[in-house]
Every structure is written in structure tokens, then in C-alpha cells.
C-alpha atoms as a PDB file:
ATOM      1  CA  UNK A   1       0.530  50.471 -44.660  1.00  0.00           C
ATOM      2  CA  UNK A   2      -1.562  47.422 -45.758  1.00  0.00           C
ATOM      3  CA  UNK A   3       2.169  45.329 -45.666  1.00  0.00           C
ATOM      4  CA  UNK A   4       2.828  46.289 -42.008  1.00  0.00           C
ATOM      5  CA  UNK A   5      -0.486  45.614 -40.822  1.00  0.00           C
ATOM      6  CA  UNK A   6      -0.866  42.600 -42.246  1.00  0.00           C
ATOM      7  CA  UNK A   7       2.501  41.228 -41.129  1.00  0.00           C
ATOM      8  CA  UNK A   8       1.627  42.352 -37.347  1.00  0.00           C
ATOM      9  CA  UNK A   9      -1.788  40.598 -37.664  1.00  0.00           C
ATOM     10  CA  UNK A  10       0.922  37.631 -38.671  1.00  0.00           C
ATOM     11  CA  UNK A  11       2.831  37.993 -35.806  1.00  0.00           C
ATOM     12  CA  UNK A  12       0.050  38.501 -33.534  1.00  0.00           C
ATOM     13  CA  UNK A  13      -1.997  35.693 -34.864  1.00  0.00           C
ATOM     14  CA  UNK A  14       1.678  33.313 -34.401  1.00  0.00           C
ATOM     15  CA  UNK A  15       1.772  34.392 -30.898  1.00  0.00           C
ATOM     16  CA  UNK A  16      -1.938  33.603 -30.024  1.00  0.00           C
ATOM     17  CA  UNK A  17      -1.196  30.158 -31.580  1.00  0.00           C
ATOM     18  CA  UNK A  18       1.728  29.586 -29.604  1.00  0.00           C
ATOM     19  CA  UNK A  19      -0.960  30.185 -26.115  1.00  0.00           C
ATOM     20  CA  UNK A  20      -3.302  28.437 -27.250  1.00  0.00           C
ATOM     21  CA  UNK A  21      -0.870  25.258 -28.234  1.00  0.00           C
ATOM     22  CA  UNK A  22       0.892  25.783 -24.593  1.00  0.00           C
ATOM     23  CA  UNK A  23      -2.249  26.000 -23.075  1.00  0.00           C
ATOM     24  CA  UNK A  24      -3.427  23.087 -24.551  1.00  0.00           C
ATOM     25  CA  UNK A  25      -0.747  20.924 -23.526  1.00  0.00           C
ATOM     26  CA  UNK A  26      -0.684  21.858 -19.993  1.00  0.00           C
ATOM     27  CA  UNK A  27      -4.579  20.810 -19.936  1.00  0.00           C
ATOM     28  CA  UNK A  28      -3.667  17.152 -22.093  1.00  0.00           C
ATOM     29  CA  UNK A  29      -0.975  17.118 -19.254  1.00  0.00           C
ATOM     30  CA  UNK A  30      -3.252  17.446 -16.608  1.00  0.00           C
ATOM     31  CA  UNK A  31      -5.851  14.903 -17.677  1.00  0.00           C
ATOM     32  CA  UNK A  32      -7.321  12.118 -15.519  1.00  0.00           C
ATOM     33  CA  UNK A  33      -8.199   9.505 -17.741  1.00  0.00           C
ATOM     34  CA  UNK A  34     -11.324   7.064 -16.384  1.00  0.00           C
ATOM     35  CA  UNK A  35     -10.280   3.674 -17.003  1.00  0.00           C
ATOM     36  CA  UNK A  36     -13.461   2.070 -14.709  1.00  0.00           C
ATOM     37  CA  UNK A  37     -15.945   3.127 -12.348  1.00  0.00           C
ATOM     38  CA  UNK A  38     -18.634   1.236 -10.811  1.00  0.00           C
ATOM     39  CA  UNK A  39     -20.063   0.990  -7.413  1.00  0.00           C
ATOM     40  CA  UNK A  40     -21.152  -1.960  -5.346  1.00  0.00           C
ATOM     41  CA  UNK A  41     -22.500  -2.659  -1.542  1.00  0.00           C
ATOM     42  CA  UNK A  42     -19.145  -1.504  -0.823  1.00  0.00           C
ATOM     43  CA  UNK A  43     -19.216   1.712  -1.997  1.00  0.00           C
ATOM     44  CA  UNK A  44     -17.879   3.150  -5.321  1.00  0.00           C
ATOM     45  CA  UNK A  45     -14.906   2.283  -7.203  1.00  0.00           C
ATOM     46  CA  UNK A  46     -12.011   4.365  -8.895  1.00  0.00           C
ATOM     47  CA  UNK A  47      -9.557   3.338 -11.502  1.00  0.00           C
ATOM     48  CA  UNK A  48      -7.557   6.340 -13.397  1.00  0.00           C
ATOM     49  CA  UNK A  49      -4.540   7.345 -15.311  1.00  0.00           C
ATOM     50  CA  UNK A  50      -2.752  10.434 -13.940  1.00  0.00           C
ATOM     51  CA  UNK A  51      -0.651  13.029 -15.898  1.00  0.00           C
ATOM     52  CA  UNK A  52       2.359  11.690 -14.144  1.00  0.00           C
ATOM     53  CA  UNK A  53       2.488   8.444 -15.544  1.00  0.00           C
ATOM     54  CA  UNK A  54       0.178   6.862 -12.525  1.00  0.00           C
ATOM     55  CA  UNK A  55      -2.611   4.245 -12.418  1.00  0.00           C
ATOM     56  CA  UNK A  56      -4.289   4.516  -9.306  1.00  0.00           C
ATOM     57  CA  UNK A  57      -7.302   2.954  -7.472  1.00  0.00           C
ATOM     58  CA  UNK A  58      -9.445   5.162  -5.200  1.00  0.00           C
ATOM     59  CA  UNK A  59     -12.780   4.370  -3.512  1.00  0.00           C
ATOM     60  CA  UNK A  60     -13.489   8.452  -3.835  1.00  0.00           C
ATOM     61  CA  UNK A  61     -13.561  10.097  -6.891  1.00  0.00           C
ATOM     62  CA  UNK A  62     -10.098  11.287  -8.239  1.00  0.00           C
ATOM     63  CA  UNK A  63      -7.835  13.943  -6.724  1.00  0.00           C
ATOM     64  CA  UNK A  64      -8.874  12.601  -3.215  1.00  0.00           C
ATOM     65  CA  UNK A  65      -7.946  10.226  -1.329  1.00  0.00           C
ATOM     66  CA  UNK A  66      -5.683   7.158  -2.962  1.00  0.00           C
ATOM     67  CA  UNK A  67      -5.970   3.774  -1.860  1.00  0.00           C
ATOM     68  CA  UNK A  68      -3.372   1.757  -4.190  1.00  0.00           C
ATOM     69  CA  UNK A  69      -1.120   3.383  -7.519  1.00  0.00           C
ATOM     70  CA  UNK A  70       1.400   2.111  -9.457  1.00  0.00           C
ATOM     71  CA  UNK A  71       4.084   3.209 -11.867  1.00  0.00           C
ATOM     72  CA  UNK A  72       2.967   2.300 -15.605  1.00  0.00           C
ATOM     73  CA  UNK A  73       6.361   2.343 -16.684  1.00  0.00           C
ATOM     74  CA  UNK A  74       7.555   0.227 -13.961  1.00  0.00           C
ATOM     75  CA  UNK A  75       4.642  -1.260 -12.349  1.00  0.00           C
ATOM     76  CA  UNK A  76       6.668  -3.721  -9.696  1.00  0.00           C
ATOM     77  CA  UNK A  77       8.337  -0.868  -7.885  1.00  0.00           C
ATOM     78  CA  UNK A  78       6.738   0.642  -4.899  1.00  0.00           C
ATOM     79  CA  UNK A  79       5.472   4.325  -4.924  1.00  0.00           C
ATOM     80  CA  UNK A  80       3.336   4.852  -1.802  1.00  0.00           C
ATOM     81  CA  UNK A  81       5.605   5.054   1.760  1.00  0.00           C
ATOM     82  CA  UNK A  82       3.344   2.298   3.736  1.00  0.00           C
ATOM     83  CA  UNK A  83       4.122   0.113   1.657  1.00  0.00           C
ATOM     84  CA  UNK A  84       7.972   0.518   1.497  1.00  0.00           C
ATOM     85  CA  UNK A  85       7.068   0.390   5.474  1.00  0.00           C
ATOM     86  CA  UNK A  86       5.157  -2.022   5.729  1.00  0.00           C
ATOM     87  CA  UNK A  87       7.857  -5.133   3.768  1.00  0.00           C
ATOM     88  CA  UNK A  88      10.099  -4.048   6.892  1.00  0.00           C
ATOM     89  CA  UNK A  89       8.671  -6.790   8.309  1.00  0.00           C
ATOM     90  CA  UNK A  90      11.224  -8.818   6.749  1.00  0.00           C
ATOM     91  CA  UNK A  91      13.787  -7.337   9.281  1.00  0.00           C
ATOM     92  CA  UNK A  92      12.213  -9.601  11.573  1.00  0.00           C
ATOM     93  CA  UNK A  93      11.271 -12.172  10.130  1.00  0.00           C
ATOM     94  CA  UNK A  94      13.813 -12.992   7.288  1.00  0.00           C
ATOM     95  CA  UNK A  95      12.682 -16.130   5.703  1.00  0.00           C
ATOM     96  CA  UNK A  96       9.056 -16.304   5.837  1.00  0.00           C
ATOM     97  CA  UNK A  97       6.909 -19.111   4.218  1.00  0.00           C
ATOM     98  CA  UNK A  98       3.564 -18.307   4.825  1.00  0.00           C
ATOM     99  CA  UNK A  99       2.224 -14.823   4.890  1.00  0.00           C
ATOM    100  CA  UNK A 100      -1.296 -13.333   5.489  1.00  0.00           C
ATOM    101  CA  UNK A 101      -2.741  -9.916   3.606  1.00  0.00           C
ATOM    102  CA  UNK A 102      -5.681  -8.470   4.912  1.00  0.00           C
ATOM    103  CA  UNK A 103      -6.659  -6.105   1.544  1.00  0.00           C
ATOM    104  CA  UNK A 104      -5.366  -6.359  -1.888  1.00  0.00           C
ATOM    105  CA  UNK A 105      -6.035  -3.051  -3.464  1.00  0.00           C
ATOM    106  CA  UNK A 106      -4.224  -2.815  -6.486  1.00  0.00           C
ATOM    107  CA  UNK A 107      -1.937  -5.594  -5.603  1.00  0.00           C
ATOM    108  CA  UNK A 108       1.056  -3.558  -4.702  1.00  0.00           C
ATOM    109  CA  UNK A 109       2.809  -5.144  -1.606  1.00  0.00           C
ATOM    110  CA  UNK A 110       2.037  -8.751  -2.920  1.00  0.00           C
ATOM    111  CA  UNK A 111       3.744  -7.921  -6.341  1.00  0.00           C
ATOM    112  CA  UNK A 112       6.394  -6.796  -4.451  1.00  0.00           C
ATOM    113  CA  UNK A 113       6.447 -10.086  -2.126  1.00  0.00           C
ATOM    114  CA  UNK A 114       6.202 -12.321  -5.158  1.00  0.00           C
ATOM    115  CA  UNK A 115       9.350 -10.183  -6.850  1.00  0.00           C
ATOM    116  CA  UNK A 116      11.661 -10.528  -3.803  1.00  0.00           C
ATOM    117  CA  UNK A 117      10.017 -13.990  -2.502  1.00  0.00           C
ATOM    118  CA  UNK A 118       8.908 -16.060  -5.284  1.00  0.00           C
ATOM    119  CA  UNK A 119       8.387 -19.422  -3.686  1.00  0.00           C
ATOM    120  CA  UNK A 120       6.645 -17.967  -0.448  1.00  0.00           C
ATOM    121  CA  UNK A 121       2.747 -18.844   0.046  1.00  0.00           C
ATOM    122  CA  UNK A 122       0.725 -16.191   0.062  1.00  0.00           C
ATOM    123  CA  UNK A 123      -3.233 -15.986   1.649  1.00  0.00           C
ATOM    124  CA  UNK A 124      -4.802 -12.813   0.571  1.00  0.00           C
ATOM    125  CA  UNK A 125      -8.267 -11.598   2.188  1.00  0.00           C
ATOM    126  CA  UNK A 126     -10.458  -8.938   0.259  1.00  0.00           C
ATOM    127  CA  UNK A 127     -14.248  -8.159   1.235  1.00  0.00           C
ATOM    128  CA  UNK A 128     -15.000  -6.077  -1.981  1.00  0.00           C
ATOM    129  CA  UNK A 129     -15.912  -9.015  -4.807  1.00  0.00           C
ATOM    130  CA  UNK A 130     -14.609  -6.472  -7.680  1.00  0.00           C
ATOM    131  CA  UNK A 131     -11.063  -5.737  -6.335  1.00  0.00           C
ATOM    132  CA  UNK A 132      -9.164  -8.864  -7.426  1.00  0.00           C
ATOM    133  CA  UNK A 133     -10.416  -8.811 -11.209  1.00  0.00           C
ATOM    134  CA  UNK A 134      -9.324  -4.899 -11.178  1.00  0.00           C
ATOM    135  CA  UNK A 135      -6.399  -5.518  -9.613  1.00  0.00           C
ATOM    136  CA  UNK A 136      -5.319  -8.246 -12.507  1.00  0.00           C
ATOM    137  CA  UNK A 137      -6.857  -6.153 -15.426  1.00  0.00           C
ATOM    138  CA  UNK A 138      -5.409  -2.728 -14.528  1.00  0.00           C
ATOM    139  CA  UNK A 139      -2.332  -3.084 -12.170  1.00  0.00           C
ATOM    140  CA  UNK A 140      -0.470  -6.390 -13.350  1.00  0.00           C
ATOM    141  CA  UNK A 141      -1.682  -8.691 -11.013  1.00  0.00           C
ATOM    142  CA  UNK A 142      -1.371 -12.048 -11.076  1.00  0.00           C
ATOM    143  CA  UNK A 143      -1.516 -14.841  -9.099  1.00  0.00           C
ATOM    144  CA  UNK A 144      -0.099 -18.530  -9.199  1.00  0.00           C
ATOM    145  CA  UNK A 145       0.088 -21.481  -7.592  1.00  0.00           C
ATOM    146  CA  UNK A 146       1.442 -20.197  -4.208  1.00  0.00           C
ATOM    147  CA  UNK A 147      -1.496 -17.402  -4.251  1.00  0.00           C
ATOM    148  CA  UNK A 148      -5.067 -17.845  -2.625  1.00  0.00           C
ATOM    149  CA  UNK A 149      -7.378 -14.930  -2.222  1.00  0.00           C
ATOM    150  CA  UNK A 150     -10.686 -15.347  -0.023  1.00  0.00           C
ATOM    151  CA  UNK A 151     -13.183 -13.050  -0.752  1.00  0.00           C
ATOM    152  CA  UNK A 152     -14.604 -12.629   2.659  1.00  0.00           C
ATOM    153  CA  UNK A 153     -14.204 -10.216   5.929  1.00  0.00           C
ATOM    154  CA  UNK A 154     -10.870 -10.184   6.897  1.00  0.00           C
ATOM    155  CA  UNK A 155     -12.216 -10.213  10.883  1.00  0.00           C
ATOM    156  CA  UNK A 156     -14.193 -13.469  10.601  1.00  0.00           C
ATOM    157  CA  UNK A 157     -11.193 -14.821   8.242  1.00  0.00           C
ATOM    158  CA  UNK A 158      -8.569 -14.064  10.791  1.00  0.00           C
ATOM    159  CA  UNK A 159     -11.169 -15.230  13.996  1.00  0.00           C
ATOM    160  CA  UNK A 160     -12.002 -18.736  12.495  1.00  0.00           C
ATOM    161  CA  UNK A 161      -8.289 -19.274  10.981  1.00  0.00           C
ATOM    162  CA  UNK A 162      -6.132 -21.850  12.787  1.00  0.00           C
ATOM    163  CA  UNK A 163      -3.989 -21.051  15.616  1.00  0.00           C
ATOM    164  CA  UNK A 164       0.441 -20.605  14.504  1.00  0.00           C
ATOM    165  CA  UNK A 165      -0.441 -20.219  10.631  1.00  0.00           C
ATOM    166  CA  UNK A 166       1.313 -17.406   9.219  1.00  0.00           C
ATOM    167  CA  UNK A 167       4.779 -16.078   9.656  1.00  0.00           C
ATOM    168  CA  UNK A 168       3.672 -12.602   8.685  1.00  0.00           C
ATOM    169  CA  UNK A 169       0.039 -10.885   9.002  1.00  0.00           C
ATOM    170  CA  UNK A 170       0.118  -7.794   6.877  1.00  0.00           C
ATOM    171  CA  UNK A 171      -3.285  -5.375   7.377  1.00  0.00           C
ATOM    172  CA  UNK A 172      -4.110  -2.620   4.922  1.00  0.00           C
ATOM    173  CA  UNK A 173      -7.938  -2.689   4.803  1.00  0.00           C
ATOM    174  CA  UNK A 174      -9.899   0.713   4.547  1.00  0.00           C
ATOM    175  CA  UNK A 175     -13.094   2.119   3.908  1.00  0.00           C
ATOM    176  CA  UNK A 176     -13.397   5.542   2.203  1.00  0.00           C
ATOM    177  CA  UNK A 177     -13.621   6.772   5.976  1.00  0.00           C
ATOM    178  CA  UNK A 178     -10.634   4.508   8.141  1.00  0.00           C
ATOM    179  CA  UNK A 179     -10.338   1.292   8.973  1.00  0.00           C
ATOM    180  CA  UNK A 180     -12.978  -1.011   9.513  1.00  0.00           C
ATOM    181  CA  UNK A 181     -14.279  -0.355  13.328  1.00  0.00           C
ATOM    182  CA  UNK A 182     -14.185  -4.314  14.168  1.00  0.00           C
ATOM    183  CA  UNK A 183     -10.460  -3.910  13.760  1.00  0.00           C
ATOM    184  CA  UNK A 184      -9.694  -1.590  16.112  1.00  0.00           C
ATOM    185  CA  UNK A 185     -11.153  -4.174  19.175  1.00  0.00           C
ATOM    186  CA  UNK A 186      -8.930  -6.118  21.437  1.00  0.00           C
ATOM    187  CA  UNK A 187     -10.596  -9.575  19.925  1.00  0.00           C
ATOM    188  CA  UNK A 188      -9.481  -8.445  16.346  1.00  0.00           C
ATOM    189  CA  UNK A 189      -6.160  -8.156  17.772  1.00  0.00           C
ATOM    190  CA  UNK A 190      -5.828 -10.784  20.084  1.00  0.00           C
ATOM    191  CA  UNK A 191      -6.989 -13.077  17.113  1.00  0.00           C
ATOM    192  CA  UNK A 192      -4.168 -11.518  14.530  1.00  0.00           C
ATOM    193  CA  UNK A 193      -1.565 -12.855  17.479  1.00  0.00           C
ATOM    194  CA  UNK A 194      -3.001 -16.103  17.749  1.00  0.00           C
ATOM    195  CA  UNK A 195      -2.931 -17.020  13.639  1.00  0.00           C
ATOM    196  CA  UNK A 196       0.848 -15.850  14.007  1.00  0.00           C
ATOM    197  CA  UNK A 197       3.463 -18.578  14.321  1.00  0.00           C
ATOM    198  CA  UNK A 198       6.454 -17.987  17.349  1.00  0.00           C
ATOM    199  CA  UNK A 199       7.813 -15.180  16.289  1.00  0.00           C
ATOM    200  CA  UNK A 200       5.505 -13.923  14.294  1.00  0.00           C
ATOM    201  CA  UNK A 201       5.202 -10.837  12.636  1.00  0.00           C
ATOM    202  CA  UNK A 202       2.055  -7.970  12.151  1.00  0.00           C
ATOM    203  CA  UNK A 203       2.385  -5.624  10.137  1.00  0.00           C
ATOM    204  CA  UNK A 204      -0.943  -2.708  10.417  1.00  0.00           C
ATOM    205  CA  UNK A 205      -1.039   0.299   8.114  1.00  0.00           C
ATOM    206  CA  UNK A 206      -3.060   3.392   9.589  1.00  0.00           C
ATOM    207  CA  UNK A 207      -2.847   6.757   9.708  1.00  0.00           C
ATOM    208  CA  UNK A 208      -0.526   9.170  11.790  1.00  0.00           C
ATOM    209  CA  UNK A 209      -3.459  11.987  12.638  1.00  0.00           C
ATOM    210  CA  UNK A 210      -6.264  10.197  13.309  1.00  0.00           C
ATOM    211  CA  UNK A 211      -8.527  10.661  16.560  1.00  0.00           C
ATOM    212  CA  UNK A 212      -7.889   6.684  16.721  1.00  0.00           C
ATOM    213  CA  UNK A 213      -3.931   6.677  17.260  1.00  0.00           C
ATOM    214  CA  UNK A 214      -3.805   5.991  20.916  1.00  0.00           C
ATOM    215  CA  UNK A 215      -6.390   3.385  20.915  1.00  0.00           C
ATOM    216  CA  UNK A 216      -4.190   1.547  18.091  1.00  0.00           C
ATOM    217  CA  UNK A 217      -1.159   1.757  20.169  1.00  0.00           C
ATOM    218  CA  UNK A 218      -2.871   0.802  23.328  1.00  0.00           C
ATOM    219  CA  UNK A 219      -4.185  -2.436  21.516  1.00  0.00           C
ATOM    220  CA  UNK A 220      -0.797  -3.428  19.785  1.00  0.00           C
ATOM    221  CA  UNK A 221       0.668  -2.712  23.549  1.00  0.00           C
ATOM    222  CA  UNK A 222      -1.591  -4.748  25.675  1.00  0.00           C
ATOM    223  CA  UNK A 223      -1.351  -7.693  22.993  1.00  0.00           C
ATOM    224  CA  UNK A 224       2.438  -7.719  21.891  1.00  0.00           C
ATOM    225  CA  UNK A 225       4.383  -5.334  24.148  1.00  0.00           C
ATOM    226  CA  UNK A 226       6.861  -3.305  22.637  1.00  0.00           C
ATOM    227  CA  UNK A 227       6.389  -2.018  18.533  1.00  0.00           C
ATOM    228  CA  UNK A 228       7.631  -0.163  15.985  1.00  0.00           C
ATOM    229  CA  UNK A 229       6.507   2.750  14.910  1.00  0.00           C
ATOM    230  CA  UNK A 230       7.157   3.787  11.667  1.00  0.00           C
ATOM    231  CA  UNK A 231       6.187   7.097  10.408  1.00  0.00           C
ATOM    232  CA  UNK A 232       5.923   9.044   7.053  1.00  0.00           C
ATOM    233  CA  UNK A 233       4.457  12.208   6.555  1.00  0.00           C
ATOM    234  CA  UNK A 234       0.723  10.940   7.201  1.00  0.00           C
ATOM    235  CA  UNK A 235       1.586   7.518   6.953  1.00  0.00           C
ATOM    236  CA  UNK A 236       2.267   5.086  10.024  1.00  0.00           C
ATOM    237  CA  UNK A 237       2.361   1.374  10.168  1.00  0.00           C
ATOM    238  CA  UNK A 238       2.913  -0.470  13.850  1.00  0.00           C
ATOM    239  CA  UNK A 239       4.890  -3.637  13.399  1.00  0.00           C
ATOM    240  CA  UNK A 240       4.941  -5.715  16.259  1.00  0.00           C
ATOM    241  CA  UNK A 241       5.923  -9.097  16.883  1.00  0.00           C
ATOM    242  CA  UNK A 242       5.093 -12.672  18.512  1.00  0.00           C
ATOM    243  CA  UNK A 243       7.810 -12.816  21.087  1.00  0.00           C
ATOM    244  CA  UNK A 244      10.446 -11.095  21.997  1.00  0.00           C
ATOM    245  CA  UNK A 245      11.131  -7.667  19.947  1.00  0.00           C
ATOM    246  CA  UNK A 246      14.675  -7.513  18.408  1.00  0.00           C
ATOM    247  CA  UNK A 247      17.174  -4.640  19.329  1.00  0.00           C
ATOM    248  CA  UNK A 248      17.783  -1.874  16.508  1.00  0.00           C
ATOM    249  CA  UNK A 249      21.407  -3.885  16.105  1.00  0.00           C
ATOM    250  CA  UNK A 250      19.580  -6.872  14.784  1.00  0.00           C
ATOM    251  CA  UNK A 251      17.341  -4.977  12.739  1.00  0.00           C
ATOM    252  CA  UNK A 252      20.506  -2.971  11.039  1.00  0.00           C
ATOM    253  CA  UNK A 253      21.868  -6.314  10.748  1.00  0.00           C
ATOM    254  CA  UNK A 254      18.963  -8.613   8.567  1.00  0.00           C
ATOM    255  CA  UNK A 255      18.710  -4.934   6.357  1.00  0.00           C
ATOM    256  CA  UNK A 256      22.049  -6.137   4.878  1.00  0.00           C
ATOM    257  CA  UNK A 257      20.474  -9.167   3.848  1.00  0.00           C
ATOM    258  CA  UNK A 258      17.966  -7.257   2.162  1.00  0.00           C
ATOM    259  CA  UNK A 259      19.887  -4.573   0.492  1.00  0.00           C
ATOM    260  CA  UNK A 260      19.773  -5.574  -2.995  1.00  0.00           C
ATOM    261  CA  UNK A 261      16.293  -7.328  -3.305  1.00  0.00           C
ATOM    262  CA  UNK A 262      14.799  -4.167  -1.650  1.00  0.00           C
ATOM    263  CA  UNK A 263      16.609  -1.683  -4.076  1.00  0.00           C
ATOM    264  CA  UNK A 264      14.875  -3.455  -6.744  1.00  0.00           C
ATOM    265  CA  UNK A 265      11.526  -2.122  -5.527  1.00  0.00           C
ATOM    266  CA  UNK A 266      12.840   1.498  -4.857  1.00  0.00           C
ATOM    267  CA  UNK A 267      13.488   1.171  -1.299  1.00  0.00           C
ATOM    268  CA  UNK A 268      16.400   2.927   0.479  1.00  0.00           C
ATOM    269  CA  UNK A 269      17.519   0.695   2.741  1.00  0.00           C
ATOM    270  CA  UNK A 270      18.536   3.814   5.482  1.00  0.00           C
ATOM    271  CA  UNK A 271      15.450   6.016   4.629  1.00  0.00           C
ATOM    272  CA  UNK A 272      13.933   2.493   6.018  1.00  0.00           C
ATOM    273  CA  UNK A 273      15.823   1.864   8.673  1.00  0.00           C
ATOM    274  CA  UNK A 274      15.341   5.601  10.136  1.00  0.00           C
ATOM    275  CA  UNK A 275      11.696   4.380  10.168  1.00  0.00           C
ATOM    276  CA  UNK A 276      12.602   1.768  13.028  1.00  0.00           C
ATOM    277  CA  UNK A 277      11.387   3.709  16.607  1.00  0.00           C
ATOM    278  CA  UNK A 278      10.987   1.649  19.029  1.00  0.00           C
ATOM    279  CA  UNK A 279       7.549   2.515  20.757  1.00  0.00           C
ATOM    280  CA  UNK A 280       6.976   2.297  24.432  1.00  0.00           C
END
């Protein structure tokens, strides 16, 4: 009697092990790990591991909203939609030499310019003082000799630049709320179109449910006509241009040339193009 109880204790104490070894796994796997948090005028700042292999940067605490992440494993291919949006751009403009980001973040679209465009120059506006030494410490950044960041507002930046600088503006600023509300004005606009060369692209990430979606599109309209409209779940990014806007023929046509380059940063080159509406 002693034999068989003690042998189901056994197997009862072998099965509670087995829970409580599960159990603790799924909670290891579930971990955020803290890598930095501090706060500023700006607000406060995020940096965190995820259980699925992602370091992220968030300006709200984690499990929120996500401003920038990147693959750990493979940190110069693109994970977040916009962004794969956002480089279709290039369809337009195919061989650009200067280009313009308004917000770094973690550094993921100009990692992604440097791997596919290594010689082009690239200006790079952040307000936030903290963001560029985070973005080189956690999420590979680097710059180089064809790399200046400005730490400054990327509305006065853009206002006092010179007229026909850049060949592509790219905007991806945000506050924990939206974007900044001196963006969404006619001058802010107005003054992206005048710092673009002829034919000239913008590029603007936003948001596709937002109360502020017609006044974006009634902006981009009254300034450059006809846009894309590129949509993703919640994601949309406008890209409009300096001049006349190509046909979807020509776009289908420079994706060809960008096949390979953009299959190194895990973009499918149709899911892209299906992107391409032309907005009215």
C-alpha cells in the first residue's frame, strides 16, 4: 500500500513539474525585456525586446502603440507596412541623389535606403535630442559620410530650406497622439513642394482612421493634384509628386527595376504594387 502510494505521489509530483516547467516557459516567452527608458520635453521614451525576436521603440509604454521595430536576427529588413510603402517612392523617382527624412525613429527606412542606395545623400530631421544615439545603440544605425541629421523641427527645417533641394521628402514624424498639428497646414505643405526638385517626390505616412484623413487629402490635392494612396490595414501613406503623376503602366514598369534590391528588404514587389490607387 505504502509502494503504490508513493509511486502515484511520483507520478503526480512528475506531472505538476511538467505545468509548472510549461508554464514557465510560456511566461520567459512572453517577456518584454526593458532595454531603456527615459523621458524628456518630448515625452517618454521606449526601447524593448519582444518574445518574438523584436526590438522596438515606442513613445508609450509597451504593448501600445509602436513607433519603429526591427528584426534582431535580421535587422536591415523591413517589418512595419509604411515603411515597405513608403520606399515606393522609388517608382517615381528611380535614381534619386538627394533625399529628405522628416523623423528617424529607429532608423528603419534610412537603413533600408543606405542598403539599396549606398552612394545617395541623405538629410535626416529629428526634434527629440535622444532619438539618434538610441537609434545607433539599439537598432544598428549608423551613419557616414553621405548622412546629416539636424536635430531641429522638421516644419522650420523644411520652411527655411532652399527652394529644388531634394529629390525625395519622406515624412514619418509623430507624437504619442498623431502628427504634429503644424503639419497638417497648407504652409507645411506648400513648403514640402517647394524644397522638392522637378519631379519631385513626397512621401507622408499617417493613419487610415483618423478624424484628420480628409483634411490630409484635401492638402496633398490642392498642392500636387493627383496621389497615391496606399493603404494597409491601419496604415496609409499619400505619395504625391512635383509634376505630372505617372500612369500605373510606368509605375509597373520602374518596379522591375527594383525587383531584386527590394526583395532584399522583404518587400513583395506585387503586394506593393496593389498598394498603387490612384486618388482623385
Amino acid at each position: 500500500m505504502n509502494t503504490k502510494i508513493t509511486n502515484r505521489h511520483y507520478i503526480y509530483a512528475v506531472i505538476l513539474l511538467s505545468i509548472c516547467c510549461y508554464l514557465s516557459a510560456i511566461a520567459q516567452a512572453t517577456q518584454t525585456v526593458i532595454l531603456h527608458h527615459s523621458s524628456n520635453k518630448y515625452g517618454p521614451i521606449w526601447v524593448y525586446d519582444s518574445a518574438d525576436l523584436k526590438r522596438c521603440l515606442s513613445f508609450v509604454p509597451p504593448g501600445q502603440v509602436i513607433q519603429s521595430c526591427m528584426m534582431t536576427s535580421e535587422p536591415d529588413k523591413l517589418i512595419f507596412d509604411y515603411a515597405k510603402m513608403v520606399l515606393g517612392t522609388l517608382y517615381l523617382n528611380k535614381n534619386p541623389k538627394k533625399i529628405l527624412m522628416i523623423g528617424l525613429g529607429g532608423g528603419s527606412v534610412a537603413k533600408a535606403l543606405y542598403t539599396i542606395l549606398p552612394s545617395v545623400k541623405l538629410d535626416i530631421v529629428e526634434i527629440n535630442p535622444d532619438i539618434p544615439a538610441l537609434a545607433k545603440k539599439y537598432f544598428a544605425f549608423q551613419e557616414d559620410d553621405h548622412t546629416r541629421i539636424f536635430v531641429e523641427d522638421g516644419f522650420d527645417f523644411i520652411k527655411n530650406s532652399h527652394h529644388n533641394s531634394y529629390d525625395i521628402v519622406i515624412i514619418d514624424a509623430f507624437t504619442k497622439d498623431y502628427v504634429p498639428p503644424s503639419f497638417l497646414t497648407l504652409e507645411f505643405v506648400k513648403n514640402v513642394q517647394n524644397v522638392l526638385k522637378p519631379n519631385g517626390v513626397v512621401a507622408v505616412n499617417t493613419f487610415k482612421n483618423n478624424s484628420y484623413y480628409e483634411l490630409e487629402s484635401k492638402l496633398y490635392k490642392e498642392i500636387f493634384g493627383d496621389f497615391f494612396n496606399l493603404i494597409s490595414l491601419e496604415t496609409r501613406v499619400i505619395i504625391a509628386k512635383k509634376g505630372e503623376l505617372p500612369s500605373f503602366a510606368k509605375i509597373q514598369k520602374q518596379a522591375i527595376n527594383w525587383k531584386f534590391s527590394f526583395t532584399r528588404l522583404d518587400i513583395d514587389e506585387e503586394w506593393l504594387l496593389d498598394k498603387f490607387i490612384k486618388q482623385k
